[in-house]
N, C-alpha and C. Protein backbone atom coordinates (compact mmCIF):
# COMPACT_ATOMS: atom_id res chain seq x y z
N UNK A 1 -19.17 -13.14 -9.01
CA UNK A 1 -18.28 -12.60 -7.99
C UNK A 1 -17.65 -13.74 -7.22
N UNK A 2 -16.52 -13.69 -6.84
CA UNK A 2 -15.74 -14.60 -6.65
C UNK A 2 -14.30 -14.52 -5.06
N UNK A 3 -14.78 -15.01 -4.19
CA UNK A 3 -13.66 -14.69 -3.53
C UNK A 3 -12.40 -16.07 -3.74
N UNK A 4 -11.18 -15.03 -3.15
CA UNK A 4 -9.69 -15.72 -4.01
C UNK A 4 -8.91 -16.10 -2.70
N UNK A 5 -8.18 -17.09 -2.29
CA UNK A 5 -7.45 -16.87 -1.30
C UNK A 5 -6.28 -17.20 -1.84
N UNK A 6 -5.09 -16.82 -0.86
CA UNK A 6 -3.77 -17.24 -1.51
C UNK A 6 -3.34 -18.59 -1.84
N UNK A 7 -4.30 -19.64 -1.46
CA UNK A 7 -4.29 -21.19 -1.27
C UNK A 7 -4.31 -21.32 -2.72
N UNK A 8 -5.30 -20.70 -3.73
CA UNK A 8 -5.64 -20.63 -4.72
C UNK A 8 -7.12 -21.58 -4.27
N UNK A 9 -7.56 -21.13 -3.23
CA UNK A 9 -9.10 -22.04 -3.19
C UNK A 9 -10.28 -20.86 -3.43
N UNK A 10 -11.18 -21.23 -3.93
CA UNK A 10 -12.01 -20.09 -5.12
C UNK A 10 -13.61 -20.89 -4.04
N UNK A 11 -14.08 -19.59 -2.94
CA UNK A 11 -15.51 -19.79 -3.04
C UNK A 11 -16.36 -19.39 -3.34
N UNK A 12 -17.40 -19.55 -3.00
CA UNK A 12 -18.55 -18.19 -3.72
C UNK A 12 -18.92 -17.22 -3.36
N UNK A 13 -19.66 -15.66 -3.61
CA UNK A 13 -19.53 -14.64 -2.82
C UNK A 13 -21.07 -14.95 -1.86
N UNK A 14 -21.60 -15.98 -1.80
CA UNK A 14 -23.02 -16.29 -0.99
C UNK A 14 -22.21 -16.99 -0.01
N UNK A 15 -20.87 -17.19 0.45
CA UNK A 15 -20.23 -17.67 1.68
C UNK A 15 -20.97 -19.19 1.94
N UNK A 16 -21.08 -20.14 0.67
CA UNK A 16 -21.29 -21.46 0.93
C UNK A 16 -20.39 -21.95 1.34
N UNK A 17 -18.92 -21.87 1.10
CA UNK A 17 -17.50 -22.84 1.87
C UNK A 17 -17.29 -21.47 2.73
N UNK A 18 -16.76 -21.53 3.96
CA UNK A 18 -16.12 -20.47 4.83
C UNK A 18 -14.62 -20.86 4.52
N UNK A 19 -13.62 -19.60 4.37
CA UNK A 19 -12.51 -19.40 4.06
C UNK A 19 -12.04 -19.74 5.72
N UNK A 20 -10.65 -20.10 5.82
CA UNK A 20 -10.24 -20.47 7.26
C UNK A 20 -9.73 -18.72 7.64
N UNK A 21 -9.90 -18.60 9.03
CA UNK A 21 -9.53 -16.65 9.11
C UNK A 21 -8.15 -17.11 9.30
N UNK A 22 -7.12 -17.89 9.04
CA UNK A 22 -5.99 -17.53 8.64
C UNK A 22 -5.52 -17.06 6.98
N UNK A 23 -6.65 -17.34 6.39
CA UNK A 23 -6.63 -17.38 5.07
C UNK A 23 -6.48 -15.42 4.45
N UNK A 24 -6.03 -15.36 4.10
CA UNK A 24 -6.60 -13.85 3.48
C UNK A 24 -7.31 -14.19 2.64
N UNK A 25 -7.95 -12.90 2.32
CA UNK A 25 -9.51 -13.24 1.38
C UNK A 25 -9.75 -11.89 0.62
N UNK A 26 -10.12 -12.02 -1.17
CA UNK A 26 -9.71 -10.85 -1.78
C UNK A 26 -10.55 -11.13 -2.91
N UNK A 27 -11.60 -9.82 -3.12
CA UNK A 27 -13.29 -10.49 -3.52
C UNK A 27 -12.44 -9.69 -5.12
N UNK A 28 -12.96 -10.39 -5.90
CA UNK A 28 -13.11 -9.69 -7.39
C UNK A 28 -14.44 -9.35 -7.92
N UNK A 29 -14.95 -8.31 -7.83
CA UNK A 29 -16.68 -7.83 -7.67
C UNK A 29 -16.61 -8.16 -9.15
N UNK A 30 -15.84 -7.70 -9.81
CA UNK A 30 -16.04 -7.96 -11.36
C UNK A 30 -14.12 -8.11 -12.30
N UNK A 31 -14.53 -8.61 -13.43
CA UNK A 31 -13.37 -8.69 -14.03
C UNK A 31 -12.40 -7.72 -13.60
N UNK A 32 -10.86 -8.00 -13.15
CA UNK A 32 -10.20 -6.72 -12.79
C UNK A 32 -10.61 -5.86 -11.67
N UNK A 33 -11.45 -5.67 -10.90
CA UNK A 33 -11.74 -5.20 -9.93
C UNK A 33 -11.70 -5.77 -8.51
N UNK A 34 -10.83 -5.23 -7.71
CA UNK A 34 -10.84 -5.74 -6.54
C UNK A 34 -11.04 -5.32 -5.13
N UNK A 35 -11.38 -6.06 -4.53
CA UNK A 35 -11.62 -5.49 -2.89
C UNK A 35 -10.95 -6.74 -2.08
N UNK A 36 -10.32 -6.29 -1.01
CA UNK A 36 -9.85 -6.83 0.04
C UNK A 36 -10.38 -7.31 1.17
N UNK A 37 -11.14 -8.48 1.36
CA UNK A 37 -11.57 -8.19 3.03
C UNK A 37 -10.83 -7.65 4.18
N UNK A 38 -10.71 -6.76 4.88
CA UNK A 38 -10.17 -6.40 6.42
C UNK A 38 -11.35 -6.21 7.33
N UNK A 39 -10.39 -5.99 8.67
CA UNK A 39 -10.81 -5.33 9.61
C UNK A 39 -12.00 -4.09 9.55
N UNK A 40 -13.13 -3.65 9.34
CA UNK A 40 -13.75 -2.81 8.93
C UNK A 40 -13.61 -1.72 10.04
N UNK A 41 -12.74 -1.72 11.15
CA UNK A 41 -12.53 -1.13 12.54
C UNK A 41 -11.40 -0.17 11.62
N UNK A 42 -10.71 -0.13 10.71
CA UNK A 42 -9.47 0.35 10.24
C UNK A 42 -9.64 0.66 8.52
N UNK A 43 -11.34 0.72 8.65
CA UNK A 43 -11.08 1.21 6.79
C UNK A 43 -11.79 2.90 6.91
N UNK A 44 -10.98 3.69 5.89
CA UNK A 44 -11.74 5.07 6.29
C UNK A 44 -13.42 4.93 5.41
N UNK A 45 -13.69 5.98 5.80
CA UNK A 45 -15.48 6.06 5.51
C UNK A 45 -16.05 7.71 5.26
N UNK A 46 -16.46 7.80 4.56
CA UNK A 46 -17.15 8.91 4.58
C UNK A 46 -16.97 10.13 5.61
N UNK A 47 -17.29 11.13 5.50
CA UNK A 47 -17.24 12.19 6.45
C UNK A 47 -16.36 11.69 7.86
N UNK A 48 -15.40 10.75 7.92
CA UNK A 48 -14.75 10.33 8.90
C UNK A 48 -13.48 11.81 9.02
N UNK A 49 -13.09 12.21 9.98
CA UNK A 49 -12.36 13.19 10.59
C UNK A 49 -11.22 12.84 11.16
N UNK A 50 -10.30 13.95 10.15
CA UNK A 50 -8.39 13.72 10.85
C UNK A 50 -8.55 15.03 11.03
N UNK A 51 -7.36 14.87 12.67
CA UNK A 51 -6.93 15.99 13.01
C UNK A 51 -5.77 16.90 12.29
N UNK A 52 -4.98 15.89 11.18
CA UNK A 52 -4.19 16.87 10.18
C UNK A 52 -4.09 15.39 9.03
N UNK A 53 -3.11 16.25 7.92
CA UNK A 53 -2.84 15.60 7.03
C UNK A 53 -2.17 14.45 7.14
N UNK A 54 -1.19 14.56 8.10
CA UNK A 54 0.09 13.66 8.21
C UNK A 54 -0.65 12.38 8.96
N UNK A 55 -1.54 12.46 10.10
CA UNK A 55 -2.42 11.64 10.57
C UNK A 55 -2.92 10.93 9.86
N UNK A 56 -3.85 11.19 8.82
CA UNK A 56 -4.80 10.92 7.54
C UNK A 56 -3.84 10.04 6.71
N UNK A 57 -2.78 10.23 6.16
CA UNK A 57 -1.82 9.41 6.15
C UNK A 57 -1.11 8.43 6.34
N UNK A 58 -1.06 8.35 7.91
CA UNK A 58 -0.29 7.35 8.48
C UNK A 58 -1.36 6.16 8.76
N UNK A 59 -2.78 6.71 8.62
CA UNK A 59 -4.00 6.03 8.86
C UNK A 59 -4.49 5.05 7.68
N UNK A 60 -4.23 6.06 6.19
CA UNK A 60 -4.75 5.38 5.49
C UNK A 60 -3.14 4.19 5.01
N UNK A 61 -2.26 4.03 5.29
CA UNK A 61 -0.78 3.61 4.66
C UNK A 61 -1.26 2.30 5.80
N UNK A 62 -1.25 2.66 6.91
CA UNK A 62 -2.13 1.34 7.99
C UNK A 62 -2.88 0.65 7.52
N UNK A 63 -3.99 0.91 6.74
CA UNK A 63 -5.48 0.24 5.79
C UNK A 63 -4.52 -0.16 4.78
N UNK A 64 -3.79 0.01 4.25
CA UNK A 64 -3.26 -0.55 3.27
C UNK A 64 -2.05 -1.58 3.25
N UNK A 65 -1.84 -0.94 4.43
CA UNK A 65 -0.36 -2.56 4.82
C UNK A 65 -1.65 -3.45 5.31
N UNK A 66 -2.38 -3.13 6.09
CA UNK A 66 -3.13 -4.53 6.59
C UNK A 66 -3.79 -5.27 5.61
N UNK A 67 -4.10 -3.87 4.41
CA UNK A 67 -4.32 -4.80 3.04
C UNK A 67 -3.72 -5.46 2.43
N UNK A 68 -2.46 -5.01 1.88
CA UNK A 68 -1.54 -5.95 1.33
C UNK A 68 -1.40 -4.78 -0.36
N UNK A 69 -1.03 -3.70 -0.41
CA UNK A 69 -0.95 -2.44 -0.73
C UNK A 69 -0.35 -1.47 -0.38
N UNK A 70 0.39 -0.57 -0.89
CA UNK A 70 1.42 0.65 -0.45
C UNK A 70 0.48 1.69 -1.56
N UNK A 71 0.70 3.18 -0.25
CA UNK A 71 0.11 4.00 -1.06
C UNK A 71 1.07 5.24 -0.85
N UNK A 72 0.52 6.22 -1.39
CA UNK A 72 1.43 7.24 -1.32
C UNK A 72 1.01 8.86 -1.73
N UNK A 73 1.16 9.52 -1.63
CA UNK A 73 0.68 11.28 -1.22
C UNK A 73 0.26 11.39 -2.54
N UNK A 74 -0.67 12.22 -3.42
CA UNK A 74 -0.96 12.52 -4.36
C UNK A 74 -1.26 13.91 -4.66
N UNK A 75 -1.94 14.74 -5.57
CA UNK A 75 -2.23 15.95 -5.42
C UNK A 75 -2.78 16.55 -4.73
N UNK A 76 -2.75 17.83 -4.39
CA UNK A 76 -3.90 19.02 -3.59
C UNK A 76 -3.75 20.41 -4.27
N UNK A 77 -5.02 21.10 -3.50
CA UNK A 77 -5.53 22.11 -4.09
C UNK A 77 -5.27 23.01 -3.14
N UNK A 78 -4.94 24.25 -3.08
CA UNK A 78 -4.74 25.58 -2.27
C UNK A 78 -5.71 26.33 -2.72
N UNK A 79 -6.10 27.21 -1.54
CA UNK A 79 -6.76 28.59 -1.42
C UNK A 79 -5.60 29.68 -1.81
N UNK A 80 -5.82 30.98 -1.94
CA UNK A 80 -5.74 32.01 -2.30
C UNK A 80 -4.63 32.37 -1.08
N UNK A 81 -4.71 32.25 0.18
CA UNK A 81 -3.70 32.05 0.90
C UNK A 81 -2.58 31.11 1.07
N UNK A 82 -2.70 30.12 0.50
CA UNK A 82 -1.91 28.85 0.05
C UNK A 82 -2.09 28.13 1.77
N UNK A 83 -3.35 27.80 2.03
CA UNK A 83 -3.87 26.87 2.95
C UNK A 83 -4.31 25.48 1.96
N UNK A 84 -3.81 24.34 2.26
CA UNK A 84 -4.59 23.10 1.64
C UNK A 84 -5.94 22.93 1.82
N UNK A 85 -6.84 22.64 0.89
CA UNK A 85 -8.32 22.39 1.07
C UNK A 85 -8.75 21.21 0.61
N UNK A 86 -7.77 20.77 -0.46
CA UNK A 86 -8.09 19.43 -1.04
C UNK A 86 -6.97 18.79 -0.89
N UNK A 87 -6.88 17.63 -0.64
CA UNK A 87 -5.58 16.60 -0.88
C UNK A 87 -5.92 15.29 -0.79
N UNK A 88 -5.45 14.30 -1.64
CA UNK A 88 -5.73 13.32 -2.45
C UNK A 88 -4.74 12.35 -1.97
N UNK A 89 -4.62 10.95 -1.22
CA UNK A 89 -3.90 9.92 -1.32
C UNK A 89 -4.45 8.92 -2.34
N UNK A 90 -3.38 8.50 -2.53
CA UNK A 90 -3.62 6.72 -4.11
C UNK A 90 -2.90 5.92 -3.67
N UNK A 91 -3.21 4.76 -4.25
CA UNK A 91 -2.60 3.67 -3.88
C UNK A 91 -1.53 3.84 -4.76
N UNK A 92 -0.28 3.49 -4.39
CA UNK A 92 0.96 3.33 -5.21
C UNK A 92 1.08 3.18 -6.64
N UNK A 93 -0.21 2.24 -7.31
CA UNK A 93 -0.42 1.86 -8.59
C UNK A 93 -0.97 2.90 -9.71
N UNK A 94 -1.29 3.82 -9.08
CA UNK A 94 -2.02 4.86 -9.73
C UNK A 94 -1.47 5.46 -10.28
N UNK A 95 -2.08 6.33 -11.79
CA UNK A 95 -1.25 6.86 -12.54
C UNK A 95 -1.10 6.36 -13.78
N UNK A 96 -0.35 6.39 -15.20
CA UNK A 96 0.05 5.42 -16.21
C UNK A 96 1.20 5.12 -15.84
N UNK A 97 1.30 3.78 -16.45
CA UNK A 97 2.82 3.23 -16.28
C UNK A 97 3.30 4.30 -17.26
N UNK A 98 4.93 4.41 -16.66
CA UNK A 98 5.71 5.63 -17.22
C UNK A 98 6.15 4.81 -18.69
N UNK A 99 5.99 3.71 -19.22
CA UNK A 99 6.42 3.17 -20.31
C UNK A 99 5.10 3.14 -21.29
N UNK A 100 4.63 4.16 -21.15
CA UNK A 100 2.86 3.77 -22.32
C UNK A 100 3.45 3.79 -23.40
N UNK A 101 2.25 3.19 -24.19
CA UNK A 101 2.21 3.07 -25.67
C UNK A 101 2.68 4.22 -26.39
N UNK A 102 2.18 5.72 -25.87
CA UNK A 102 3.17 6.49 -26.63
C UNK A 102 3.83 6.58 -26.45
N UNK A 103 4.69 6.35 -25.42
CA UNK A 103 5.92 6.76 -24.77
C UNK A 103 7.07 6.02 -25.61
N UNK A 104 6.63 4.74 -26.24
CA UNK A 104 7.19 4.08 -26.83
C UNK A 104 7.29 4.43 -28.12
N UNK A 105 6.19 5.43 -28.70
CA UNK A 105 6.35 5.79 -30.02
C UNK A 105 7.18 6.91 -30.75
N UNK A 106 7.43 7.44 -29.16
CA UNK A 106 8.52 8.73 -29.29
C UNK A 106 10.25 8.10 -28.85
N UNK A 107 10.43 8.24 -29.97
CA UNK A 107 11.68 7.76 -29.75
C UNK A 107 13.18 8.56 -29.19
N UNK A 108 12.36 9.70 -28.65
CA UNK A 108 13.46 10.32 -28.13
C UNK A 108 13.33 10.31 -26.46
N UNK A 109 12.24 9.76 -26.62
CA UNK A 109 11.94 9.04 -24.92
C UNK A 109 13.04 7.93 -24.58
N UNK A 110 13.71 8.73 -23.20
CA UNK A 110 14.37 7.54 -22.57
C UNK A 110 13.72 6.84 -20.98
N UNK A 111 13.15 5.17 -21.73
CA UNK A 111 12.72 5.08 -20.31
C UNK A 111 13.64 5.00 -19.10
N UNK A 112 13.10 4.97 -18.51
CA UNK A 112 13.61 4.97 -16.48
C UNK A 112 13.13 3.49 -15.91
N UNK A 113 14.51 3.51 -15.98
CA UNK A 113 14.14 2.02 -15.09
C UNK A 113 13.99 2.20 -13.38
N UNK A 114 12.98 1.50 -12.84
CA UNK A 114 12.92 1.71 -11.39
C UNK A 114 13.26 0.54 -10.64
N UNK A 115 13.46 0.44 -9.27
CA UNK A 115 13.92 -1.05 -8.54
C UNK A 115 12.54 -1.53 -8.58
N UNK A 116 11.66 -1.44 -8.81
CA UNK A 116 10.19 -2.31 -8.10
C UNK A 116 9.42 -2.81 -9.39
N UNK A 117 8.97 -3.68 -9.12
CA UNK A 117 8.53 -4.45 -9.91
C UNK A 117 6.46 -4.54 -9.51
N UNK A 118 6.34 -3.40 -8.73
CA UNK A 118 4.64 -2.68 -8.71
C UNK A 118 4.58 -1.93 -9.66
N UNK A 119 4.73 -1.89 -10.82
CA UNK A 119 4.53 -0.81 -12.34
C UNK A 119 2.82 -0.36 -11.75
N UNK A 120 2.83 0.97 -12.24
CA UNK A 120 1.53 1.69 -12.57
C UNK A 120 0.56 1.15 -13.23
N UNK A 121 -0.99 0.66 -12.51
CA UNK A 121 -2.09 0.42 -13.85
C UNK A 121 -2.93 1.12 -13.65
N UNK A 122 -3.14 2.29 -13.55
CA UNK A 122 -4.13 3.21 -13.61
C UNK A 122 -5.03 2.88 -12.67
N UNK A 123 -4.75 2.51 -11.20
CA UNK A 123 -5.70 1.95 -10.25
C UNK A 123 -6.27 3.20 -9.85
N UNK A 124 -8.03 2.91 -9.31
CA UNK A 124 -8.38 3.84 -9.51
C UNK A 124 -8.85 4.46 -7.72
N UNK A 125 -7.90 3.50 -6.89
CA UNK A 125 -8.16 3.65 -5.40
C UNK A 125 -7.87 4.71 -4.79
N UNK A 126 -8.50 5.45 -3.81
CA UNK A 126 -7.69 6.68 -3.46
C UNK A 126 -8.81 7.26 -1.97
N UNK A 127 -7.92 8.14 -1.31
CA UNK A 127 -9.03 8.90 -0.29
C UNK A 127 -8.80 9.92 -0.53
N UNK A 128 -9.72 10.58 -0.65
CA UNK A 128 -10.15 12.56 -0.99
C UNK A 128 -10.32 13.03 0.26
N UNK A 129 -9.71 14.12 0.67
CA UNK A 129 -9.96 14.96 1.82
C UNK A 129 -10.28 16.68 1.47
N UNK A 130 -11.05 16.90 2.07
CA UNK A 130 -11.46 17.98 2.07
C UNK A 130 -11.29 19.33 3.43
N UNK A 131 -10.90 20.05 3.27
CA UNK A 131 -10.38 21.31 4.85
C UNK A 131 -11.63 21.51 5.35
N UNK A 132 -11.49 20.98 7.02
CA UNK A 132 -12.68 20.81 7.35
C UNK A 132 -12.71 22.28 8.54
N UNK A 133 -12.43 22.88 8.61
CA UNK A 133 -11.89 24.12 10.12
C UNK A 133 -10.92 24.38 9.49
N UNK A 134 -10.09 24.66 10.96
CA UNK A 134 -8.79 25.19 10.93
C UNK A 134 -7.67 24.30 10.38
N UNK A 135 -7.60 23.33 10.61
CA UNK A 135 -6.32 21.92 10.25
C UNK A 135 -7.31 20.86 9.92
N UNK A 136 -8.07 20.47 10.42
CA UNK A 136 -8.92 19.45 9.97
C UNK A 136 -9.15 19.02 9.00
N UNK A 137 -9.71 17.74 8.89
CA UNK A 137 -9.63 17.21 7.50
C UNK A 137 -11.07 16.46 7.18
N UNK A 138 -11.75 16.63 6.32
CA UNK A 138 -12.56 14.49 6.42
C UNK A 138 -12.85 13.97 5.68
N UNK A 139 -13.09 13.27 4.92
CA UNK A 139 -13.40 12.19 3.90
C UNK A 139 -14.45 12.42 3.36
N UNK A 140 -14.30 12.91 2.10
CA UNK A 140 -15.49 13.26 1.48
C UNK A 140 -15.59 12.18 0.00
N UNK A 141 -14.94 11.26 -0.13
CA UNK A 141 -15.03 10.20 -1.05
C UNK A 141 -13.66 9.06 -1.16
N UNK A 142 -14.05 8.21 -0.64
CA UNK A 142 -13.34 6.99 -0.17
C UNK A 142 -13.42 5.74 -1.63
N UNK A 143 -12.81 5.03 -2.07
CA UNK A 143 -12.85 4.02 -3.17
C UNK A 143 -11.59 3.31 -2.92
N UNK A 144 -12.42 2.51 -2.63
CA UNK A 144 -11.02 1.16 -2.36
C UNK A 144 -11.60 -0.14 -3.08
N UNK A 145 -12.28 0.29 -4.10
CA UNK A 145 -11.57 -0.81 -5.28
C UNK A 145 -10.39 -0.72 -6.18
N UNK A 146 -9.76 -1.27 -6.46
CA UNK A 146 -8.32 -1.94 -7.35
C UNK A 146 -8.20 -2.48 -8.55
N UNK A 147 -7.73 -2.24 -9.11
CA UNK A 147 -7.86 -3.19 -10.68
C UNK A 147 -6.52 -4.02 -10.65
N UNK A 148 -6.00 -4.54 -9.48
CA UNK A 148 -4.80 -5.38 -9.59
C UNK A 148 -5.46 -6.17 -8.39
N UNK A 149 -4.29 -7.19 -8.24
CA UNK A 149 -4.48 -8.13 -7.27
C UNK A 149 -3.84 -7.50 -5.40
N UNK A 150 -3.50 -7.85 -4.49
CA UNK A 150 -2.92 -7.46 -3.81
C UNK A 150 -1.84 -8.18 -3.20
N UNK A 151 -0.85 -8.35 -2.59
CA UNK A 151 0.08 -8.76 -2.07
C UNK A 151 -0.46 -9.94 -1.03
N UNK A 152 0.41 -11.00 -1.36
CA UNK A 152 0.24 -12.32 -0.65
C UNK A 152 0.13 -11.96 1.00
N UNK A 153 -0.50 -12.80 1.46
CA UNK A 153 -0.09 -13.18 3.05
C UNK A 153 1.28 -13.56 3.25
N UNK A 154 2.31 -13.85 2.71
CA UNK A 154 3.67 -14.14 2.79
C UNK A 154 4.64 -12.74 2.24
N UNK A 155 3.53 -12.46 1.41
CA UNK A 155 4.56 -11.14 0.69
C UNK A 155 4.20 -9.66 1.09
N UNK A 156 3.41 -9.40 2.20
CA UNK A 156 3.13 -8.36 2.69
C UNK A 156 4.20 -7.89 3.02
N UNK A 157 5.46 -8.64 3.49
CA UNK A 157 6.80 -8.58 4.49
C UNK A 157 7.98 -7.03 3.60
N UNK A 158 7.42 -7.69 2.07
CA UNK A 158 8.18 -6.91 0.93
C UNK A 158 7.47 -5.58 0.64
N UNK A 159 6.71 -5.22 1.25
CA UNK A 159 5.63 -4.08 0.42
C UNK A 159 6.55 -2.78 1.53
N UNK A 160 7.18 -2.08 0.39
CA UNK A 160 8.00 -0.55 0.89
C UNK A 160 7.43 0.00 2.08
N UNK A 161 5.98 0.15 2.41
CA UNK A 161 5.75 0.43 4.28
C UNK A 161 5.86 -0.76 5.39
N UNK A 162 6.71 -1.48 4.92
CA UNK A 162 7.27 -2.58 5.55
C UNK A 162 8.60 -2.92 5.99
N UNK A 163 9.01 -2.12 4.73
CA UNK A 163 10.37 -2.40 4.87
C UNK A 163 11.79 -1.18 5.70
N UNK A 164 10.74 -0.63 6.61
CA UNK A 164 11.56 0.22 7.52
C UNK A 164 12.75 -0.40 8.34
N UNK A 165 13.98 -0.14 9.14
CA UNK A 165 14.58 -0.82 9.87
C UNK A 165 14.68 -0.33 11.34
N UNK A 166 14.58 -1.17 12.20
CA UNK A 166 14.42 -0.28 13.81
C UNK A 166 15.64 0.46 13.98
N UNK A 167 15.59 1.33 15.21
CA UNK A 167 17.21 1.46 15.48
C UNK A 167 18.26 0.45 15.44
N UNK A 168 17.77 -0.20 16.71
CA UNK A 168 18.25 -1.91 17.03
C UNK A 168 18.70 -2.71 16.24
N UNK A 169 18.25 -2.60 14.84
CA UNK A 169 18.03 -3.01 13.03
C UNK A 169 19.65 -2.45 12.88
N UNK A 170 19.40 -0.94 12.59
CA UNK A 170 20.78 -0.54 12.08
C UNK A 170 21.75 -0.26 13.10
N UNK A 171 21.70 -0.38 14.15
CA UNK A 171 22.87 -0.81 15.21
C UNK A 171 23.52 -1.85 14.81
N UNK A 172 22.73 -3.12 14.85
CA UNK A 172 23.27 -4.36 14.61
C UNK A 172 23.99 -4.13 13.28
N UNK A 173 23.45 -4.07 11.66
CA UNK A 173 24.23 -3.97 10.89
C UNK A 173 25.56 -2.58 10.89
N UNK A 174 25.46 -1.85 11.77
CA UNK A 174 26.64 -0.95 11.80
C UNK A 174 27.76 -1.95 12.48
N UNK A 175 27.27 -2.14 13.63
CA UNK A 175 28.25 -3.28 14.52
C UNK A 175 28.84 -4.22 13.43
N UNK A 176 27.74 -4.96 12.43
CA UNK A 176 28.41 -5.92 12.08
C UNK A 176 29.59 -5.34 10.57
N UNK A 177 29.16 -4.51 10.27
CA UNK A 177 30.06 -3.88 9.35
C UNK A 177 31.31 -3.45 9.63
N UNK A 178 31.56 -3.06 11.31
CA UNK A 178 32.90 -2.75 12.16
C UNK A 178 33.81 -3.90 11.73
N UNK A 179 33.38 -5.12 12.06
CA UNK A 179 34.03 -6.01 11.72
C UNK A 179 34.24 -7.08 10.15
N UNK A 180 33.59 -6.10 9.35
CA UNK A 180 33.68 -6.98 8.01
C UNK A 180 32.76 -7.96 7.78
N UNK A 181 31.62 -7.64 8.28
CA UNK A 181 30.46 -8.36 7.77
C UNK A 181 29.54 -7.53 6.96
N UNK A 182 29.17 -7.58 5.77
CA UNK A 182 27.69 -6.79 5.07
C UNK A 182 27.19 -6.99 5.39
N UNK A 183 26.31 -5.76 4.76
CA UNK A 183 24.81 -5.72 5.33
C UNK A 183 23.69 -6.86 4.89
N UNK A 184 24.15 -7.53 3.85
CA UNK A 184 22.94 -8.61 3.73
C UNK A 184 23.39 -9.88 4.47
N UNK A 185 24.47 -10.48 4.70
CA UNK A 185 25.02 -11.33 5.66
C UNK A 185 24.89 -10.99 7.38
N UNK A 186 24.57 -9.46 7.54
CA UNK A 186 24.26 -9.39 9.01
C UNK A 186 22.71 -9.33 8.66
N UNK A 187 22.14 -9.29 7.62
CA UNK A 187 20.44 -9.20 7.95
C UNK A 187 20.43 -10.63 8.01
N UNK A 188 21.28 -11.58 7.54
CA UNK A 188 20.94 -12.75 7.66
C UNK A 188 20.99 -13.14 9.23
N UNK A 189 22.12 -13.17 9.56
CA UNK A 189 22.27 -12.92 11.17
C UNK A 189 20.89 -12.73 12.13
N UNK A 190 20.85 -11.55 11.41
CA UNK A 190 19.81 -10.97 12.34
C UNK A 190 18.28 -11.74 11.91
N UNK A 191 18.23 -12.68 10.75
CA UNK A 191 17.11 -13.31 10.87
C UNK A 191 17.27 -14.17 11.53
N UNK A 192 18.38 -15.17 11.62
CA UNK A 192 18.45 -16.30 12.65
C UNK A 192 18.07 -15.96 13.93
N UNK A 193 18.57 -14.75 14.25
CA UNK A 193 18.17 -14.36 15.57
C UNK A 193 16.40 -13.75 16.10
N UNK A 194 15.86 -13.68 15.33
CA UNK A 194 14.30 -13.15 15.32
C UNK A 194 14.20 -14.88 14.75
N UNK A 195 14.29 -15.64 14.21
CA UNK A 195 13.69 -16.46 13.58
C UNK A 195 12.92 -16.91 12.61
N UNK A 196 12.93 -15.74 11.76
CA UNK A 196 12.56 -15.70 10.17
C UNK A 196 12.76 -14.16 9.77
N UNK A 197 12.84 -14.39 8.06
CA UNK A 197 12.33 -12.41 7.73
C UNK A 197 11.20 -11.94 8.68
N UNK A 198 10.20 -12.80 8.64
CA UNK A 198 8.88 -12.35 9.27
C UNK A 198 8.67 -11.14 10.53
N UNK A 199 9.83 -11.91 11.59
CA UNK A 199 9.70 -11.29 12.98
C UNK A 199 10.63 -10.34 12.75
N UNK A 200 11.67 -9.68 11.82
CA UNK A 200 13.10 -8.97 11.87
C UNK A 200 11.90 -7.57 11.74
């Protein structure tokens, strides 16, 4: 077992070298398998309790930007009244890539090209919720191991729950479009003015 930092400096999982805490730190328990160190104040847990779905959500997409990971809504199960009882978030990666091996063997398959370059590997991360009352929710099986790597300390900036724009954001590029500037020449703008992508 092996922890990784983005330095590319490799210590051991008995914590003989200490990683610097500017470092991110991202354990591989075994071949292909991964875990993230965080904040343990912000990872969900067992029988842990949301007051609705959308909460549960915005909670676990939080654990996962601080990870360096985008996730996204997955299946659920209805009652007989069509109340949710089960519902399932995954990490973004989950799933088969839409280009599998058979997919390739059928030749009347047309693939789909997408803008992102996070393709599907069947990651197997996810939080299960279960209807706990009336709206309630709670965690009845949590797995946040990964079979990919996760997003740099530099490249967290790029991960799609990141890349929202404030109002203030699209004010400025509306303004600057009044006058014949684009939108990637006023985001430039607007980085000089924050002082990197980082702070925009």
């Amino acid at each position: 077992m092996f922890v990784v930092t983005d330095r590319d400096n490799t210590i051991d999982a008995e914590g003989n070298r200490e990683a610097s805490p500017d470092v991110e730190v991202q354990y591989e328990i075994q071949r292909n398998i991964w875990i993230r160190h965080c904040n343990e104040e912000i990872k969900p847990y067992k029988k842990q309790v949301f007051p609705n779905l959308d909460t549960t959500f915005e909670y676990y997409e939080d654990y996962g930007r601080e990870c360096g990971f985008t996730v996204r809504r997955s299946t659920e199960k209805t009652n007989n009244a069509g109340k949710t009882i089960l519902k399932y978030f995954v990490c973004s990666r989950a799933g088969p890539n839409d280009y599998s091996e058979s997919a390739r063997s059928n030749s009347s398959y047309k693939h789909r090209n997408r803008k992102t370059v996070s393709a599907k590997c069947i990651c197997p991360a996810k939080l299960s919720l279960r209807a706990d009352g009336e709206n309630s929710f709670f965690v009845y099986k949590f797995i946040e191991t990964h079979n990919h790597q996760f997003a740099s300390k530099s490249g967290m900036q790029f991960l799609s729950c990141n890349c929202s724009l404030t109002d203030f954001h699209q004010h400025f590029i509306i303004d600057a479009v009044k006058v014949n500037i684009g939108a990637t020449r006023a985001h430039g703008f607007y980085k000089s003015l924050c002082g990197s992508y980082e702070n925009c």
